[in-house]
C-alpha atoms as a PDB file:
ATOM      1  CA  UNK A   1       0.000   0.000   0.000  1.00  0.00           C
ATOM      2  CA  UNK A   2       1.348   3.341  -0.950  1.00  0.00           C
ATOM      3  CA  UNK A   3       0.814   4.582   2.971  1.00  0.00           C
ATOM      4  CA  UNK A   4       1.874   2.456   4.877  1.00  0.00           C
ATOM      5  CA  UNK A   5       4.314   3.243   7.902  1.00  0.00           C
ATOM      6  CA  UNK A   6       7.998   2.962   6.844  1.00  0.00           C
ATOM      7  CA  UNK A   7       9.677   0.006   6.793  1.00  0.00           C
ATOM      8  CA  UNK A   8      13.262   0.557   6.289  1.00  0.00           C
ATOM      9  CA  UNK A   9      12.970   1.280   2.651  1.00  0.00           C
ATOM     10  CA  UNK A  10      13.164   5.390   1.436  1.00  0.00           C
ATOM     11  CA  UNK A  11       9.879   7.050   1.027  1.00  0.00           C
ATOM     12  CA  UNK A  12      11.155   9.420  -1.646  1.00  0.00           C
ATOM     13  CA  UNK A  13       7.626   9.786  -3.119  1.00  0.00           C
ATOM     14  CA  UNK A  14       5.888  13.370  -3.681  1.00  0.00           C
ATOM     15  CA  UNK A  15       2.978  12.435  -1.069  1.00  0.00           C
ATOM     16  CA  UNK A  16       5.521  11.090   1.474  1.00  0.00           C
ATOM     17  CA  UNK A  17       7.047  14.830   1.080  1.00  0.00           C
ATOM     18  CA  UNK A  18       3.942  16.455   1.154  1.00  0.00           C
ATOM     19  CA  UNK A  19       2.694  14.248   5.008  1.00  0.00           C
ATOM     20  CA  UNK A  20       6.776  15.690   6.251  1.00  0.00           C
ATOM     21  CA  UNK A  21       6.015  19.058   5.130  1.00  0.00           C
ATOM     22  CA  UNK A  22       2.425  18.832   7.250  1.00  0.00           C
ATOM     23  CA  UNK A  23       4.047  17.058  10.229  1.00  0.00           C
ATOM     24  CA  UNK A  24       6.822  20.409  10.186  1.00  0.00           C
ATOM     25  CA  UNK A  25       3.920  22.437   9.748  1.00  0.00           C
ATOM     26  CA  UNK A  26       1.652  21.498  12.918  1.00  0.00           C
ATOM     27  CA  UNK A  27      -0.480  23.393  13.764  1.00  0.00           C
ATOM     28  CA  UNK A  28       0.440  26.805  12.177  1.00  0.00           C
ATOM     29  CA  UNK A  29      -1.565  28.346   9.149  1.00  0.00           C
ATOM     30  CA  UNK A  30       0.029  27.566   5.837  1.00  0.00           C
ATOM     31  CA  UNK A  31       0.887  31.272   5.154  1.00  0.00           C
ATOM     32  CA  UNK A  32       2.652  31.781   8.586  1.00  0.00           C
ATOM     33  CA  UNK A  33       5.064  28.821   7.639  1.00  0.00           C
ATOM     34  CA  UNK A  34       5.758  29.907   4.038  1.00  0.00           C
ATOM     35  CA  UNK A  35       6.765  33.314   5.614  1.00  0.00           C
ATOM     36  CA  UNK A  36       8.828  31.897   8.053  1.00  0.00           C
ATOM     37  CA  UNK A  37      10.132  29.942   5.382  1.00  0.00           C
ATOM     38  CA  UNK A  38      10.943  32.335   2.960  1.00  0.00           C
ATOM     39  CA  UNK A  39       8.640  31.278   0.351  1.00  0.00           C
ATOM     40  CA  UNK A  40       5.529  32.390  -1.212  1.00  0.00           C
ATOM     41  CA  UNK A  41       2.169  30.855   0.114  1.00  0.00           C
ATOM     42  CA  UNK A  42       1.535  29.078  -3.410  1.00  0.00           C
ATOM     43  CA  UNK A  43       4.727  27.769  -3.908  1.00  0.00           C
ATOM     44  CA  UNK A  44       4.204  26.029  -0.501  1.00  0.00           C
ATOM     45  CA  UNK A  45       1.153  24.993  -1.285  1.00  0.00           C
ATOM     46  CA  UNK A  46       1.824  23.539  -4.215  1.00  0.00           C
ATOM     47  CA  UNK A  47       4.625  21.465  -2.384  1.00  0.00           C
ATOM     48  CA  UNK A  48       1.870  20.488  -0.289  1.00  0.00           C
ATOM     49  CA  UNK A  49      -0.984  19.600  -3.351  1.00  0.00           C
ATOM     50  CA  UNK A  50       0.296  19.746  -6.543  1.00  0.00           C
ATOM     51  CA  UNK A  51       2.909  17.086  -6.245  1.00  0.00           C
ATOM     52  CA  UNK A  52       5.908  19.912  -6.934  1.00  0.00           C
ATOM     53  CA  UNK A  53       9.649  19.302  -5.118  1.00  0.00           C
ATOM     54  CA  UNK A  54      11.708  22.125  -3.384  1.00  0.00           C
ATOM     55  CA  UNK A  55      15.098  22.643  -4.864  1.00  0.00           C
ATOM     56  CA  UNK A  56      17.493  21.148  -3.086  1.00  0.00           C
ATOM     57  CA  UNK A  57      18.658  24.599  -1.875  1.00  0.00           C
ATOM     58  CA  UNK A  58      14.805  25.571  -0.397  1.00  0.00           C
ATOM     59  CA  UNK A  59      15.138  21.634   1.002  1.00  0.00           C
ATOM     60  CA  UNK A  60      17.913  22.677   3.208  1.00  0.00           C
ATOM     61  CA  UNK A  61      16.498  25.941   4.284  1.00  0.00           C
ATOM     62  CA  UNK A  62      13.200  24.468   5.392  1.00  0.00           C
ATOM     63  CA  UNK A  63      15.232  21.350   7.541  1.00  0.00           C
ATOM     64  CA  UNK A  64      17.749  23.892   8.569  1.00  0.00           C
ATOM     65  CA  UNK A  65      14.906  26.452  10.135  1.00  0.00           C
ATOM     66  CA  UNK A  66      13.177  23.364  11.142  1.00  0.00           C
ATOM     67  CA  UNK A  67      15.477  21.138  13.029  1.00  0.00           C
ATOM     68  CA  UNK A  68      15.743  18.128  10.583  1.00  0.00           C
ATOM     69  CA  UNK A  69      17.762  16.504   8.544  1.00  0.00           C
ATOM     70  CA  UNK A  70      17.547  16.854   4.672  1.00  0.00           C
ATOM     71  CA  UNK A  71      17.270  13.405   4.682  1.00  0.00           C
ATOM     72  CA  UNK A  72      14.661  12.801   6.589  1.00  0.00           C
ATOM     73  CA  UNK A  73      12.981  15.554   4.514  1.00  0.00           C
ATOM     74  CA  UNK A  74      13.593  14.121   1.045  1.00  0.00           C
ATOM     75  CA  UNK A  75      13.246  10.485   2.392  1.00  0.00           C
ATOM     76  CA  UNK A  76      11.509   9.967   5.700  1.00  0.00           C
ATOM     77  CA  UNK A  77      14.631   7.542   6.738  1.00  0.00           C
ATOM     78  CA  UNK A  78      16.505   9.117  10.256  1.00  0.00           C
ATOM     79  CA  UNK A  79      17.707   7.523  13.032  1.00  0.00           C
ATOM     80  CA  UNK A  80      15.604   9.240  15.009  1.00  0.00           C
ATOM     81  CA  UNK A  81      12.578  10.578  14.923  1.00  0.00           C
ATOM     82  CA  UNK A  82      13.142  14.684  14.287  1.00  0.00           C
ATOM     83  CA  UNK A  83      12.176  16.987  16.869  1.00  0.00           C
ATOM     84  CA  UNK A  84       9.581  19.210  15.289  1.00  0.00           C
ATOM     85  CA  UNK A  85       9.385  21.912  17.791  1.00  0.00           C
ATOM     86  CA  UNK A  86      13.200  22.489  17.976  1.00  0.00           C
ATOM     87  CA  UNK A  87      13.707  25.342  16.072  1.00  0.00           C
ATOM     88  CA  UNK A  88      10.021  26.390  16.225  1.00  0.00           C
ATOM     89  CA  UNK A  89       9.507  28.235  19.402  1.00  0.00           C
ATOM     90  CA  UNK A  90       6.162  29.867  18.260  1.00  0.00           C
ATOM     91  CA  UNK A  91       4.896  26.671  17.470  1.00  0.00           C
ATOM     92  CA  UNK A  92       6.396  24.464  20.504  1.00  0.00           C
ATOM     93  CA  UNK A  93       3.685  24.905  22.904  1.00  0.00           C
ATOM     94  CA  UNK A  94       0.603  24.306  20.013  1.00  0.00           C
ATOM     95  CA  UNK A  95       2.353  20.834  18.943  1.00  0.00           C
ATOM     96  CA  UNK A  96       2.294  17.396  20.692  1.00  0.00           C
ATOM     97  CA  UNK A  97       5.625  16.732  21.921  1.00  0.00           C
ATOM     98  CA  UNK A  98       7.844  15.093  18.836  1.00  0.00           C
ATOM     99  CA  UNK A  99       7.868  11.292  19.848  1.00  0.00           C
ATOM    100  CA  UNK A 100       4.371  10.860  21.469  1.00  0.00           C
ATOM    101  CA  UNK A 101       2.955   7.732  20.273  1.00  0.00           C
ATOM    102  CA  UNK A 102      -0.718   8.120  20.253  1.00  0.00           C
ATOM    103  CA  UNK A 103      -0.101  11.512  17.634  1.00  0.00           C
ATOM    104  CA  UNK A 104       1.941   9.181  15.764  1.00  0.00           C
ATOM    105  CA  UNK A 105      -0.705   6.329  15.930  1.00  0.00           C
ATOM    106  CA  UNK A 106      -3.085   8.772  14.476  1.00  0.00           C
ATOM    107  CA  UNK A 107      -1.018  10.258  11.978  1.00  0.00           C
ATOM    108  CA  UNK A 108      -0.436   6.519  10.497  1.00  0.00           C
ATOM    109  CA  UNK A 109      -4.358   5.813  10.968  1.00  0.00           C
ATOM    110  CA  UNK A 110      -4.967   9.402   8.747  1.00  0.00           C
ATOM    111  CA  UNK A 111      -1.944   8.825   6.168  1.00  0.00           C
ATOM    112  CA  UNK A 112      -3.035   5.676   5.497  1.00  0.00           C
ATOM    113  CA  UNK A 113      -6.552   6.212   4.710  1.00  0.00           C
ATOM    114  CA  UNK A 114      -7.777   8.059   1.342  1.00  0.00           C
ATOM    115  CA  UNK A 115     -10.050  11.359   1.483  1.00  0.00           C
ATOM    116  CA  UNK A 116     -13.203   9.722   1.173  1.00  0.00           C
ATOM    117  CA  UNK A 117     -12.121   6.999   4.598  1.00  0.00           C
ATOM    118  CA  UNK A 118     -10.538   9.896   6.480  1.00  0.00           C
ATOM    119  CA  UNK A 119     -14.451  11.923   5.577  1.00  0.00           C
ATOM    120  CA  UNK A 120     -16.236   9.124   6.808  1.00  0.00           C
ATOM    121  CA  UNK A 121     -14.006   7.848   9.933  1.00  0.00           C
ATOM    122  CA  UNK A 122     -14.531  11.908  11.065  1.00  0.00           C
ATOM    123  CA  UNK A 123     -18.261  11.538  10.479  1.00  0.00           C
ATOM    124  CA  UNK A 124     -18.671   8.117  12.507  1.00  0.00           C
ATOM    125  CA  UNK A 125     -16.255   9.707  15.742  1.00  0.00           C
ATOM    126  CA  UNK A 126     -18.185  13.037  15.754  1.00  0.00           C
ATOM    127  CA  UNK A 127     -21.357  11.287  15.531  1.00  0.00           C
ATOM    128  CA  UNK A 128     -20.862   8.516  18.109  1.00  0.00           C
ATOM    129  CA  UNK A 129     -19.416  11.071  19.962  1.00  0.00           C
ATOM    130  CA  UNK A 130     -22.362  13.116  20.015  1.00  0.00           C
ATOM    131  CA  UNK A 131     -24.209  10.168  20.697  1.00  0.00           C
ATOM    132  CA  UNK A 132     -21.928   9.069  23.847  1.00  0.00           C
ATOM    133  CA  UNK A 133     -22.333  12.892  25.484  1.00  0.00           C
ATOM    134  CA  UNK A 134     -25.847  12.799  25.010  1.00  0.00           C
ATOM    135  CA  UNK A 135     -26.133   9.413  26.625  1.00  0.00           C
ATOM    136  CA  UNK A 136     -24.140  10.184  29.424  1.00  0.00           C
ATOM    137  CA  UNK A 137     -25.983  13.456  30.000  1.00  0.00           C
ATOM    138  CA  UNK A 138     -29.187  11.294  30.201  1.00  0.00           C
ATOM    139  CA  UNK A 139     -27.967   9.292  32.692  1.00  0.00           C
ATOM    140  CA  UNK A 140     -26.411  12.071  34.560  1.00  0.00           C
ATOM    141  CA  UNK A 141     -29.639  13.726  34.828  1.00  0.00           C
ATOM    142  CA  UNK A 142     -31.727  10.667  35.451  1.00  0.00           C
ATOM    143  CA  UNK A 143     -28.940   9.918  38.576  1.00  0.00           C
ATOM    144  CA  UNK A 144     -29.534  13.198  39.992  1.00  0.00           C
ATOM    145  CA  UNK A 145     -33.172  13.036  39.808  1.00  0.00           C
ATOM    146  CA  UNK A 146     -33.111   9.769  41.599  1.00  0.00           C
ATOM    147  CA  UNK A 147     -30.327  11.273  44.216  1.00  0.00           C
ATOM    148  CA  UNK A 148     -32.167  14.189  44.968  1.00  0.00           C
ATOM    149  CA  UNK A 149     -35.691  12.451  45.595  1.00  0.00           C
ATOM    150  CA  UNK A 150     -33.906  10.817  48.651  1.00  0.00           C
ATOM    151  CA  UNK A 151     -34.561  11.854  51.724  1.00  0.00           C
ATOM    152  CA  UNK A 152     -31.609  13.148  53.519  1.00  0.00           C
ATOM    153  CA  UNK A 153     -30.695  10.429  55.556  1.00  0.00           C
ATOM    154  CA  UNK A 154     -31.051   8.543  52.383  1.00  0.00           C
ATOM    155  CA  UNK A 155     -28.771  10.822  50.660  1.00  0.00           C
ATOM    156  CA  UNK A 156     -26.197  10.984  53.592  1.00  0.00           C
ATOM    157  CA  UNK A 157     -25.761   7.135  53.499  1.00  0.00           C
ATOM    158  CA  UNK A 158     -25.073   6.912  50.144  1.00  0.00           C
ATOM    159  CA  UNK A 159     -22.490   9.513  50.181  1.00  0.00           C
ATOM    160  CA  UNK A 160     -21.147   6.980  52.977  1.00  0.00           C
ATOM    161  CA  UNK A 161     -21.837   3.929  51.170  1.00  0.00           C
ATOM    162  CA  UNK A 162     -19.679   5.406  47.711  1.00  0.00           C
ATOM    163  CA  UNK A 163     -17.226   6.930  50.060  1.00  0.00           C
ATOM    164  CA  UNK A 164     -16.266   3.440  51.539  1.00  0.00           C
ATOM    165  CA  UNK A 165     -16.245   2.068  47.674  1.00  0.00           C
ATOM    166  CA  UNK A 166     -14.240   4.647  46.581  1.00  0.00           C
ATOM    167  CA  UNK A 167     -11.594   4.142  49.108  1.00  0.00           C
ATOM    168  CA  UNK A 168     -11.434   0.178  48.427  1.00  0.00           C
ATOM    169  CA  UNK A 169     -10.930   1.039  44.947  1.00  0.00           C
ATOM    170  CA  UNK A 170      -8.204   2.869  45.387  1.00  0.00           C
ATOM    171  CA  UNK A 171      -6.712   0.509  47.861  1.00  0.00           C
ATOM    172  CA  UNK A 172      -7.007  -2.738  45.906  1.00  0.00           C
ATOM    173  CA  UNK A 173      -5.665  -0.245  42.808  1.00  0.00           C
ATOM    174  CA  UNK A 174      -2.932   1.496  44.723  1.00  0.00           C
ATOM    175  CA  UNK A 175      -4.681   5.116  43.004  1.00  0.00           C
ATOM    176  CA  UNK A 176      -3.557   8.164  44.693  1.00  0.00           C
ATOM    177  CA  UNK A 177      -5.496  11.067  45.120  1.00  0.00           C
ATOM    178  CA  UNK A 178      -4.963  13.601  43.093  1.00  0.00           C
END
């Protein structure tokens, strides 16, 4: 498959350039990076969508200014995975830290997946999403309905009751309080 997670081999493919470019950019709008870049906003964005390659020259000034290696830009191969907030201190504190799995887990998930997947994978999380916060609203008003048609005493010994399960929980757990 042409997205799948590098195996050893060079990625040296336009699209494989393009997902680098996007992982450098972050968070940050497109025009803010060109800028900082020293390019114009189309020529960046047709790096990122038309398929086009930097010179090698604009290569080095984007991995220099970024951190990375001008390998890892043209190829995906480094030893190590680049830190993308290095030389990006506007941009440190809006980015995952380079290295956390779950943002790369998600970033394979997303680069693996065509348009029309990634459209409707979005459309199924946001609506069972919406679907699980609605749900758990009902239920959080239907448990304080119930709570608060208890009398007091009532009330008072379930506070005790959860108390007490609370506190086994977090003794056969070993969970600290926080």
């Amino acid at each position: 498959m042409k997205n799948e997670p590098l195996t050893g081999d060079e990625d040296t493919s336009v699209e494989g350039l393009a997902y680098r470019l996007r992982l450098l950019i972050g968070s940050r709008s497109t025009r803010s990076v060109a800028k900082a870049w020293d390019l114009s906003y189309s020529t960046l964005n047709n790096y990122l969508n038309r398929g086009t390659e930097p010179s090698l020259s604009m290569a080095k000034k984007i991995a220099d200014r970024e951190g990375v290696s001008v390998e890892w830009l043209a190829s995906g191969v480094h030893k190590e995975l680049p830190d993308l907030t290095a030389n990006n201190p506007d941009s440190a504190q809006e980015k995952a830290p380079a290295g956390d799995p779950l943002e790369f887990a998600w970033s394979m998930v997303f680069t693996s997946l065509d348009k029309k997947d990634i459209a409707a994978l979005l459309k199924v999380i946001h609506k069972e999403g919406v679907k699980g916060i609605l749900h758990d609203s009902c239920l959080q008003s239907d448990f304080e309905h119930q709570l608060y048609s208890l009398s007091a005493s009532q009330r008072e010994r379930f506070y005790a009751q959860a108390a007490a399960l609370i506190d086994e929980i977090k003794h056969t757990y070993g969970t600290k309080d926080e």
